[in-house]
Structures are given as structure tokens and as C-alpha cells.
Protein backbone atom coordinates (compact mmCIF):
# COMPACT_ATOMS: atom_id res chain seq x y z
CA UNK A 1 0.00 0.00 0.00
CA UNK A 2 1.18 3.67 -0.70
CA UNK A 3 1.52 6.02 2.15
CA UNK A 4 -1.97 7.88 1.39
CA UNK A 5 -3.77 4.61 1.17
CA UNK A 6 -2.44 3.81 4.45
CA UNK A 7 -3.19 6.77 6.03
CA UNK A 8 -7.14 7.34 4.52
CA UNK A 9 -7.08 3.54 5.64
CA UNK A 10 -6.05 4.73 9.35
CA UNK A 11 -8.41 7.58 9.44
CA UNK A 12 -11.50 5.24 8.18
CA UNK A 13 -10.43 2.81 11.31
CA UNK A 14 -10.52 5.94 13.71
CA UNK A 15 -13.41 7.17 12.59
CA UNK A 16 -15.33 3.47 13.13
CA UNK A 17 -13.94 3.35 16.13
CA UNK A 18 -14.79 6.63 17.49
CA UNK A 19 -18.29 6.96 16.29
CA UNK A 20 -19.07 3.41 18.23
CA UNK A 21 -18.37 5.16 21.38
CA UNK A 22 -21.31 6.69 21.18
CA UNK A 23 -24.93 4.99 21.57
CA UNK A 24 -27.58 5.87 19.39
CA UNK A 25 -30.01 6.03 23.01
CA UNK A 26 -27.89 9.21 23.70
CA UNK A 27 -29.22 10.86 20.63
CA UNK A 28 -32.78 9.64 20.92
CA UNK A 29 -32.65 10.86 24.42
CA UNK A 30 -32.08 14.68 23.37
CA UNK A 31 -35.39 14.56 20.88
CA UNK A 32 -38.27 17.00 21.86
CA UNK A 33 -40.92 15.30 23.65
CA UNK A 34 -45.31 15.85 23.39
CA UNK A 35 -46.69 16.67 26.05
CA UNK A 36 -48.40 12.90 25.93
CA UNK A 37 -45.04 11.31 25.77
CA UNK A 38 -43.54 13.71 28.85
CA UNK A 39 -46.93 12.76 31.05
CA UNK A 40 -46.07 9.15 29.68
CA UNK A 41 -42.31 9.60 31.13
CA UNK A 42 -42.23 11.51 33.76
CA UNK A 43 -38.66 9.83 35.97
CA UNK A 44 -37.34 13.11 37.40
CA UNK A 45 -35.31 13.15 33.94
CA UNK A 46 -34.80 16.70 32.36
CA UNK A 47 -36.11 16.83 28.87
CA UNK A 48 -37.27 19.07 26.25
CA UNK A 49 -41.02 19.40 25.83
CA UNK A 50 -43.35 21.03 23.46
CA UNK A 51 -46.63 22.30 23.97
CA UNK A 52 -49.03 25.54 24.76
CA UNK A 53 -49.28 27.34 27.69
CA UNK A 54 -52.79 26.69 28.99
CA UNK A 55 -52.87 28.50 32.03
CA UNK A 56 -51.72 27.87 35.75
CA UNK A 57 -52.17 24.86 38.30
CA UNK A 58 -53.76 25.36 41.23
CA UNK A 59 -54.37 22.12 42.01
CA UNK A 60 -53.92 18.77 41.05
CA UNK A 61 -57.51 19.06 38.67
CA UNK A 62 -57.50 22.87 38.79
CA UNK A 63 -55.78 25.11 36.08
CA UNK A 64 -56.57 29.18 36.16
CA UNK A 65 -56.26 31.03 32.64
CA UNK A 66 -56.61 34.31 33.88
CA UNK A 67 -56.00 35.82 37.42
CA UNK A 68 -53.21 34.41 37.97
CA UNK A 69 -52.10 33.94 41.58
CA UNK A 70 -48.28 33.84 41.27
CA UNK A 71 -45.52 32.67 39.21
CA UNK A 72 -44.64 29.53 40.37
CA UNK A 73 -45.90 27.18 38.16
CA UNK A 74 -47.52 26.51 34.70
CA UNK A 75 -49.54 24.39 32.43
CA UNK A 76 -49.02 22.95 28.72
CA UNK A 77 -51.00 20.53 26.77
CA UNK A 78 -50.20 19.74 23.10
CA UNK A 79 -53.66 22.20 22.19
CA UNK A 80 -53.90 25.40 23.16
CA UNK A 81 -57.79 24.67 23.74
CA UNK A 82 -57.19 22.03 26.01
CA UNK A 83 -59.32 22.06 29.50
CA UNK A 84 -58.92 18.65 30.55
CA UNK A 85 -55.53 18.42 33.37
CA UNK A 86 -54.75 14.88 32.56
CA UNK A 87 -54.20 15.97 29.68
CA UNK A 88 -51.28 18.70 30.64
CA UNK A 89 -48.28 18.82 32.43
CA UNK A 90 -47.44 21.05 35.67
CA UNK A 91 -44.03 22.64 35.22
CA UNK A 92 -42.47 23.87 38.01
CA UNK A 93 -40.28 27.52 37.38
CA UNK A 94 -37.31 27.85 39.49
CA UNK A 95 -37.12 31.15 41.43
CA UNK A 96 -34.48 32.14 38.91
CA UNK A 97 -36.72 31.96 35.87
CA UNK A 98 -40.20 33.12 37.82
CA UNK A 99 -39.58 37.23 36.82
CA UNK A 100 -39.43 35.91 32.69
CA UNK A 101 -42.15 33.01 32.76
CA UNK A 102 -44.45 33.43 35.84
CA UNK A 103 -47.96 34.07 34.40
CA UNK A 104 -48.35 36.56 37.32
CA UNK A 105 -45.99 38.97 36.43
CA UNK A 106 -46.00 38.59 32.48
């Protein structure tokens, strides 16, 4: 073999071998989730979920959509129209996030 056969030959080897470090669960794991799937899921895991903000818990079959009392929490479902809460998920804001997404104060 020439010297640059060799060599593309190494870098195909290393590049085999590095991309089977990595598991193909790791990417799946950084996918957005529906609200469905994230109700569906829920292990104390930190994920990425998509819905509408419906409005704000205030209590475990209670969501407010106007008047809201504070900023600590909030409600999506995967419709903007939804009413039914076993249908959305609570989401808890950290005090550091509750002066940009508490429905109180915005």
C-alpha cells in the first residue's frame, strides 16, 4: 500500500472506532418530547417538551387562565384549547426563571 492509502485507511479505522463510542439512546434521548409522551415519562429526567401554555395549576384538577395567583408554576398541553388536566403537564419555574415566565408577572 502507498503512504496515502495507508493513512485514509487509518483515518477510516478511527473514525469506526470513534463513532461506536457513542450509543444511538444518547441521541434519541435529546429529541423533543409531546406533552403525551412527557406525562407518559415523567422519571425526574430533564427533557425538552413542546406544547401551549394553557394556564396555571392550582391544584392537582384545577388550572386558572386568567387571574393568575403567582408565578410559580404553569400548564401545557399539546392544544392550546385544552381544558382537561390529565391531559397537561405542571411545570415547576425555578425562582431564577419566575420574573421571565411566571404568568403573574407577564
Amino acid at each position: 500500500m502507498r503512504s496515502i492509502e495507508k493513512f485514509r485507511y487509518l483515518i477510516v479505522i478511527a473514525l469506526v472506532l470513534f463513532t461506536s463510542l457513542f450509543s444511538f439512546d444518547t441521541l434519541r434521548a435529546a429529541s423533543t418530547l409531546t406533552v403525551s409522551q412527557a406525562i407518559q415519562t415523567q422519571n425526574n429526567s430533564a427533557q425538552t417538551v413542546e406544547g401551549y401554555v394553557v394556564g396555571k395549576p392550582i391544584s392537582s384538577s384545577t388550572v386558572v387562565k386568567s387571574s393568575f395567583p403567582d408565578d410559580y408554576a404553569l400548564a401545557i398541553a399539546e392544544r392550546s384549547s385544552e381544558t382537561d388536566s390529565s391531559k397537561m403537564l405542571y411545570v415547576q419555574i425555578p425562582s431564577q426563571f419566575r420574573s421571565q415566565f411566571g404568568l403573574k408577572t407577564n
